[in-house]
Protein backbone atom coordinates (compact mmCIF):
# COMPACT_ATOMS: atom_id res chain seq x y z
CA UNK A 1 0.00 0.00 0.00
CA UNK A 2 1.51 3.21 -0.92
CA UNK A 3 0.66 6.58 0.67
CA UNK A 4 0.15 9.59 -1.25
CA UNK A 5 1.89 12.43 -0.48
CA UNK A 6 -0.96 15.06 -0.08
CA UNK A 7 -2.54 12.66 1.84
CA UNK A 8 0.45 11.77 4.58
CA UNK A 9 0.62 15.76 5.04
CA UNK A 10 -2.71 15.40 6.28
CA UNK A 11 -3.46 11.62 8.01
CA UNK A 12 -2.95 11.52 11.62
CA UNK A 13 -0.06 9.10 13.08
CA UNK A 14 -2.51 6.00 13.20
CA UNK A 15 -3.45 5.67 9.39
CA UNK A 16 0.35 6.53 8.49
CA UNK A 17 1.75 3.78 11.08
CA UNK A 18 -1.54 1.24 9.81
CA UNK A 19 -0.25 1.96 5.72
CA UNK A 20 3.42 1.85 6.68
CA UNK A 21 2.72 -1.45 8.44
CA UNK A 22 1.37 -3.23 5.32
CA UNK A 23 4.39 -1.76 3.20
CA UNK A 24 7.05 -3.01 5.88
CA UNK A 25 5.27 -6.34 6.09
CA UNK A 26 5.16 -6.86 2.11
CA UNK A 27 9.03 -5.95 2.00
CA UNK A 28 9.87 -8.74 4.94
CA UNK A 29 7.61 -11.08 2.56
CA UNK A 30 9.94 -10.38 -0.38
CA UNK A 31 13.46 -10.73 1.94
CA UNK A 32 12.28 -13.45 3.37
CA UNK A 33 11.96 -15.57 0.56
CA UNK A 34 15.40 -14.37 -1.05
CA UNK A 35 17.46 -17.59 -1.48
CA UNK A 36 20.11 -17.28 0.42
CA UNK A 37 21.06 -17.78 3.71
CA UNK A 38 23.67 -14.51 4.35
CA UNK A 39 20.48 -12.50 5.82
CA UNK A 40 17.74 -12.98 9.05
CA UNK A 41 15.32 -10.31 8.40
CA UNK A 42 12.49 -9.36 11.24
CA UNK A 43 10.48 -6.83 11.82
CA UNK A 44 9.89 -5.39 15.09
CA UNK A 45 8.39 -1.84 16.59
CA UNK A 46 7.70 -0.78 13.16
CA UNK A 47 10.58 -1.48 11.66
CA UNK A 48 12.14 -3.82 9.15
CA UNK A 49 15.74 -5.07 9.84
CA UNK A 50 18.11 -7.10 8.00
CA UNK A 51 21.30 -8.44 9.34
CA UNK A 52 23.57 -9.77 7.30
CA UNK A 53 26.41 -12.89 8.42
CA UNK A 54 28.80 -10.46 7.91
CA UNK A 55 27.25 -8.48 11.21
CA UNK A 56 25.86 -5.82 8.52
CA UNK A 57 22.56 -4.20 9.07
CA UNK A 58 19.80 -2.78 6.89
CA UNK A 59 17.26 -0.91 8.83
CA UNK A 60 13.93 0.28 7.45
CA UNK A 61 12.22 2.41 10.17
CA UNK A 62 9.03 4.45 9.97
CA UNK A 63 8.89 8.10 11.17
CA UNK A 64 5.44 9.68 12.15
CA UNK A 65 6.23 12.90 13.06
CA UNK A 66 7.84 13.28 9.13
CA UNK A 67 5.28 10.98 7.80
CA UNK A 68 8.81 9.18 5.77
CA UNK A 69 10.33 5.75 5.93
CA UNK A 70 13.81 6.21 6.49
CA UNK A 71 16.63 3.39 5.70
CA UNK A 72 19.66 2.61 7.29
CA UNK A 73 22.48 0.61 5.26
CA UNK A 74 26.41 1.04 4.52
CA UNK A 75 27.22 4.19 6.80
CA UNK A 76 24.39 6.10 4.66
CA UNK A 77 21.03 6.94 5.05
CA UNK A 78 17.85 7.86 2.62
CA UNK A 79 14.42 9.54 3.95
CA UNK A 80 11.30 8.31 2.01
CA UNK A 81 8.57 10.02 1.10
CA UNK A 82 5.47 9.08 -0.25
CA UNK A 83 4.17 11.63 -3.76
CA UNK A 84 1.49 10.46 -6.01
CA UNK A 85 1.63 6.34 -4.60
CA UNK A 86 5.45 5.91 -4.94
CA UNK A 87 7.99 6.33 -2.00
CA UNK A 88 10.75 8.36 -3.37
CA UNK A 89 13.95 9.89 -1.60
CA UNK A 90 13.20 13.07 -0.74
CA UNK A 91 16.37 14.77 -1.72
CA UNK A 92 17.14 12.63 -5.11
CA UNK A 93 13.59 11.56 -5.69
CA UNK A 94 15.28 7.97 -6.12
CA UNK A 95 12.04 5.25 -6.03
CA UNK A 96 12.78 3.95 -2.50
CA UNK A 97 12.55 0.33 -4.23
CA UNK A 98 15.21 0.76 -7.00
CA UNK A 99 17.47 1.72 -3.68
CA UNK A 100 16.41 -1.31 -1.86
CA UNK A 101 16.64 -3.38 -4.76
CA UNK A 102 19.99 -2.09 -5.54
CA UNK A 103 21.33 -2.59 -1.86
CA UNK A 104 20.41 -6.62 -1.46
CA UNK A 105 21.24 -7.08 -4.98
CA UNK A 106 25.05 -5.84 -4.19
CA UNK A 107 24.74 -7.04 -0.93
CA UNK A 108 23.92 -10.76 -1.78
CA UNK A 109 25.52 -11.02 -5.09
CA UNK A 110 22.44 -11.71 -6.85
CA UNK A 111 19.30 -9.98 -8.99
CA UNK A 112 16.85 -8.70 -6.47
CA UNK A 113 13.65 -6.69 -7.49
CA UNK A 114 11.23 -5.53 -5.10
CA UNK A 115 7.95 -4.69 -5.51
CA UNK A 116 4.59 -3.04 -3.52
């Protein structure tokens, strides 16, 4: 389920955290079914993390206040924001799942595409 941007300006903290929830819980779906056995992915408090066997993390975390997803991986960090029912990076406008996609594909030497 994607959020529109319009409309996170204006939903209260419950309908973002119920949307983000089905997002985060469609993306540890898709990681969790990646062949390979270099990641544990959970999701806890709102937020989806990845660890790696290396002792690498990916975090995926929800911010209410913001109304963005922000993610956590390799010493860097993007802030997702939902505009017209695609998260995009609010400073590159980078689709939040090319990023993701990117990330695990490097990350586990292997084609990943995600989807929502």
């Amino acid at each position: 389920m994607q959020l529109d941007y319009k409309m996170a300006e204006l939903m209260d903290e419950t309908i973002f955290r119920d949307a983000v929830k089905t997002v985060l819980a469609t993306l540890l779906d898709q990681v969790d079914v990646i062949d390979s056995d270099d990641h544990d992915p959970s999701l806890s408090g709102g937020n989806l993390h990845v660890t790696f066997e290396d002792g690498s993390t990916f975090i995926l975390s929800q911010q209410p206040p913001t109304r963005e997803l922000w993610l956590s991986a390799n010493f860097t960090a993007w802030h997702f924001l939902s505009k017209n029912g695609v998260w995009l990076e609010r400073d590159s406008n980078e689709p939040m799942l090319t990023v993701l996609s990117r990330l695990f594909s490097d990350k586990l030497g292997m084609d990943i595409q995600f989807t929502l």
